[in-house]
C-alpha atoms as a PDB file:
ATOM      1  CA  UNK A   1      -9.788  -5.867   6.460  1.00  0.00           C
ATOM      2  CA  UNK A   2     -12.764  -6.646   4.085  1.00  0.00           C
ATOM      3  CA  UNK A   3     -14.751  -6.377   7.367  1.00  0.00           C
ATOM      4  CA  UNK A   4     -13.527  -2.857   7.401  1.00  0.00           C
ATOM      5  CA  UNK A   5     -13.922  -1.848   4.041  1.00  0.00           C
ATOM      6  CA  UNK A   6     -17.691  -3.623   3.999  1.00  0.00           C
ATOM      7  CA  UNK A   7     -18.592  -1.318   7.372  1.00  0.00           C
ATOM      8  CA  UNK A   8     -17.077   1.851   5.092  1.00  0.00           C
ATOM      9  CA  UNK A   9     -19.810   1.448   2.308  1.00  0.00           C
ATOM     10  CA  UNK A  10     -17.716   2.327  -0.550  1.00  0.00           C
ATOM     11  CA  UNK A  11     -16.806   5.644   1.504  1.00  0.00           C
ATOM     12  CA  UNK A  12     -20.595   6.428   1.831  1.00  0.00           C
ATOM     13  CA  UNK A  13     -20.169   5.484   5.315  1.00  0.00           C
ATOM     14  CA  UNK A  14     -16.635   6.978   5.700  1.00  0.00           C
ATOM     15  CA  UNK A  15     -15.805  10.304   8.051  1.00  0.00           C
ATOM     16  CA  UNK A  16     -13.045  12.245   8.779  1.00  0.00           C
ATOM     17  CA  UNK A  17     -11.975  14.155  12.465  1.00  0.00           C
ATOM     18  CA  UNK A  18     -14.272  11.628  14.212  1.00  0.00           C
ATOM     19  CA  UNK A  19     -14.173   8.219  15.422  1.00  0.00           C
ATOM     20  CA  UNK A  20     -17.564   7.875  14.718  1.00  0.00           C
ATOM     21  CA  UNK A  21     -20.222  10.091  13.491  1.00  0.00           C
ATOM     22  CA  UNK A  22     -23.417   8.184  13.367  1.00  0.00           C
ATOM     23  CA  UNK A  23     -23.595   5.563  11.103  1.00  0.00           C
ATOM     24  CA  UNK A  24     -20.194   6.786   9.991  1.00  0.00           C
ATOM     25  CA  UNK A  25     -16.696   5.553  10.983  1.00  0.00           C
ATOM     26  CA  UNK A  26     -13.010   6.891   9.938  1.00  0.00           C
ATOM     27  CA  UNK A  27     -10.902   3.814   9.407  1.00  0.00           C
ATOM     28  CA  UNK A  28      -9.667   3.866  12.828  1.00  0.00           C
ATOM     29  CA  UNK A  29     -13.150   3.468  13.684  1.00  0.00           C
ATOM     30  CA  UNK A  30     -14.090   0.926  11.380  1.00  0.00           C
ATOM     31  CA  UNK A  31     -11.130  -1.305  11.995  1.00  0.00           C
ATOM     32  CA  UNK A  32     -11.713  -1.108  15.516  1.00  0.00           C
ATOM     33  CA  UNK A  33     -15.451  -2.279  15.082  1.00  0.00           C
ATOM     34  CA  UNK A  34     -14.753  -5.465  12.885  1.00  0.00           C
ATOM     35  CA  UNK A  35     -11.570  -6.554  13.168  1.00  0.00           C
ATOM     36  CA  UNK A  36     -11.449  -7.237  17.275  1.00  0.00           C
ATOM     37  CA  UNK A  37      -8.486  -9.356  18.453  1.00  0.00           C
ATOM     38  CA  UNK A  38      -6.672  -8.438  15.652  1.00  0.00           C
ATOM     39  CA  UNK A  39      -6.995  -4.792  15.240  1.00  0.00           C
ATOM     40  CA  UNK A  40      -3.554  -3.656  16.294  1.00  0.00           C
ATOM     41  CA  UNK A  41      -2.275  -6.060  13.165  1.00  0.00           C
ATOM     42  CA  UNK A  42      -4.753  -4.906  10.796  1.00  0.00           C
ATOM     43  CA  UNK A  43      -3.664  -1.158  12.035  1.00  0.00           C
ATOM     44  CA  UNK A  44      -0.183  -1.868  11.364  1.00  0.00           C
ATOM     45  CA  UNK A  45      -0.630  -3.206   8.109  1.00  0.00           C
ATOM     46  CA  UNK A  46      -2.401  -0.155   7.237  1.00  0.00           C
ATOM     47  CA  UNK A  47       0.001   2.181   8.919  1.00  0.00           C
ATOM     48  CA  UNK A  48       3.049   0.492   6.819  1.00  0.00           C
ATOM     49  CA  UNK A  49       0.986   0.843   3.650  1.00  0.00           C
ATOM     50  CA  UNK A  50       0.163   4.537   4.301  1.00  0.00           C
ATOM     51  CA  UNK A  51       4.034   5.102   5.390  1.00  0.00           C
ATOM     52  CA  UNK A  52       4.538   3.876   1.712  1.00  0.00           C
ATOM     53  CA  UNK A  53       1.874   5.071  -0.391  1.00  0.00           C
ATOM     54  CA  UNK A  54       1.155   8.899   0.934  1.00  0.00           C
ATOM     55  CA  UNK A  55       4.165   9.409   3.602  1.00  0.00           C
ATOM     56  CA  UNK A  56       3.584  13.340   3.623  1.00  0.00           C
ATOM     57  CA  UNK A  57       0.161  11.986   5.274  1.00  0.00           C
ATOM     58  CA  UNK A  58       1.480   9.924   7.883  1.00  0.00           C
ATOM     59  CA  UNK A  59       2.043  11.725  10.698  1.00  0.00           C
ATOM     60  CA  UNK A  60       5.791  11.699  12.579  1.00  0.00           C
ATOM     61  CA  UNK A  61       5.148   8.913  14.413  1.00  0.00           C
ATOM     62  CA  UNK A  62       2.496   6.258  16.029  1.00  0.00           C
ATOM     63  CA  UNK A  63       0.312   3.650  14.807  1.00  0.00           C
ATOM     64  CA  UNK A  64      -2.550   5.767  15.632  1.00  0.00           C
ATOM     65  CA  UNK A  65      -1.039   9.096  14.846  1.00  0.00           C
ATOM     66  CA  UNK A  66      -0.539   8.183  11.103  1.00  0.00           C
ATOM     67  CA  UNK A  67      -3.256   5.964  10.077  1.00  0.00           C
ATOM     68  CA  UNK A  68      -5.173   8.734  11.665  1.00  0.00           C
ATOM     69  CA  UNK A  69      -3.368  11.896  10.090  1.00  0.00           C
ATOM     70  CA  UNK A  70      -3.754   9.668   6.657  1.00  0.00           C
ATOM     71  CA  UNK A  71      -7.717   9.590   7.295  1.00  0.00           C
ATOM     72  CA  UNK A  72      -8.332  13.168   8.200  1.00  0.00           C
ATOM     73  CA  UNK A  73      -5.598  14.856   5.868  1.00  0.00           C
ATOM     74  CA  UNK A  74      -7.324  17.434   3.584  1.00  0.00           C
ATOM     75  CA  UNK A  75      -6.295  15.556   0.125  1.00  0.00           C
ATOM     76  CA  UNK A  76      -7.076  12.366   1.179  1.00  0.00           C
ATOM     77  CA  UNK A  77     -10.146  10.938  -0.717  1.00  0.00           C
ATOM     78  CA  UNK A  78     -12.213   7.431  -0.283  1.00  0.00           C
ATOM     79  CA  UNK A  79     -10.000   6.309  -3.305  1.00  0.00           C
ATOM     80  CA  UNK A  80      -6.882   6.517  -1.306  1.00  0.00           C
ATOM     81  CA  UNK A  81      -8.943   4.799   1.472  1.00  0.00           C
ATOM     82  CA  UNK A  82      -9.715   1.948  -0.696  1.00  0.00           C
ATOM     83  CA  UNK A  83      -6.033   1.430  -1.951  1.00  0.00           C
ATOM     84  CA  UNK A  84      -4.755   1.345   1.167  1.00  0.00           C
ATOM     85  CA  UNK A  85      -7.104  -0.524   2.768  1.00  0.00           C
ATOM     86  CA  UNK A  86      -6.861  -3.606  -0.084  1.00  0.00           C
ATOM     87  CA  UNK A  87      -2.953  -3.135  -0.010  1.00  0.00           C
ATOM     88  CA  UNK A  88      -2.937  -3.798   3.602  1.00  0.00           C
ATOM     89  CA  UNK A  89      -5.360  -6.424   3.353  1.00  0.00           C
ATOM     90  CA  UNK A  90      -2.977  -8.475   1.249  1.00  0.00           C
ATOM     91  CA  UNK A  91       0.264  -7.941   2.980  1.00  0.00           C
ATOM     92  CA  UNK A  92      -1.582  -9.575   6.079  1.00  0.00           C
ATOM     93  CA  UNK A  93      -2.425 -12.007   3.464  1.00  0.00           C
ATOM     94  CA  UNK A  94       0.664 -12.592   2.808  1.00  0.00           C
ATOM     95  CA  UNK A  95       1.917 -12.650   6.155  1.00  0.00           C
ATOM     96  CA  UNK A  96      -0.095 -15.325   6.800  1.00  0.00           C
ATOM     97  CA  UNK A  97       1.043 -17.650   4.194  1.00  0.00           C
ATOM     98  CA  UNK A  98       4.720 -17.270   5.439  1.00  0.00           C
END
């Protein structure tokens, strides 16, 4: 997840409504890039957190549908992106200490 949040650029290299856009990635996008072989997880994780954190963000259902509904929603800032992103970093923290 730090991979992810590196590749973001403090939300300098963050987009919305795109996978991509140049040097820019949503978090779909960005998870994808770094975290291969384990991005479903990492997805999950961040799916939970948004389901938790902003659930009028989240989409009805899908991994996919609500981590990316949480990205492009209109209120959504980089500062939400950053919470979520280090609250989903350490549940899978803590998953793998169990």
């Amino acid at each position: 997840m730090d991979e992810a949040r590196t590749r973001l650029d403090g939300g300098n290299k963050w987009c919305k409504q795109r996978l991509y856009d140049g040097d820019k990635a949503c978090v779909i996008g960005a998870i994808s890039v770094t975290n291969r072989g384990r991005m479903f997880r990492a997805l999950r994780a961040v799916d939970a957190v948004v389901r938790e954190q902003y659930p009028d963000r989240a989409g009805i259902s899908g991994l996919l549908t609500g981590v990316g509904d949480f990205n492009d929603h209109p209120d959504t800032t980089w500062a939400d992106v950053d919470l979520v992103l280090d609250k989903a970093a350490r549940r899978l923290d803590e998953q793998v200490e169990l």
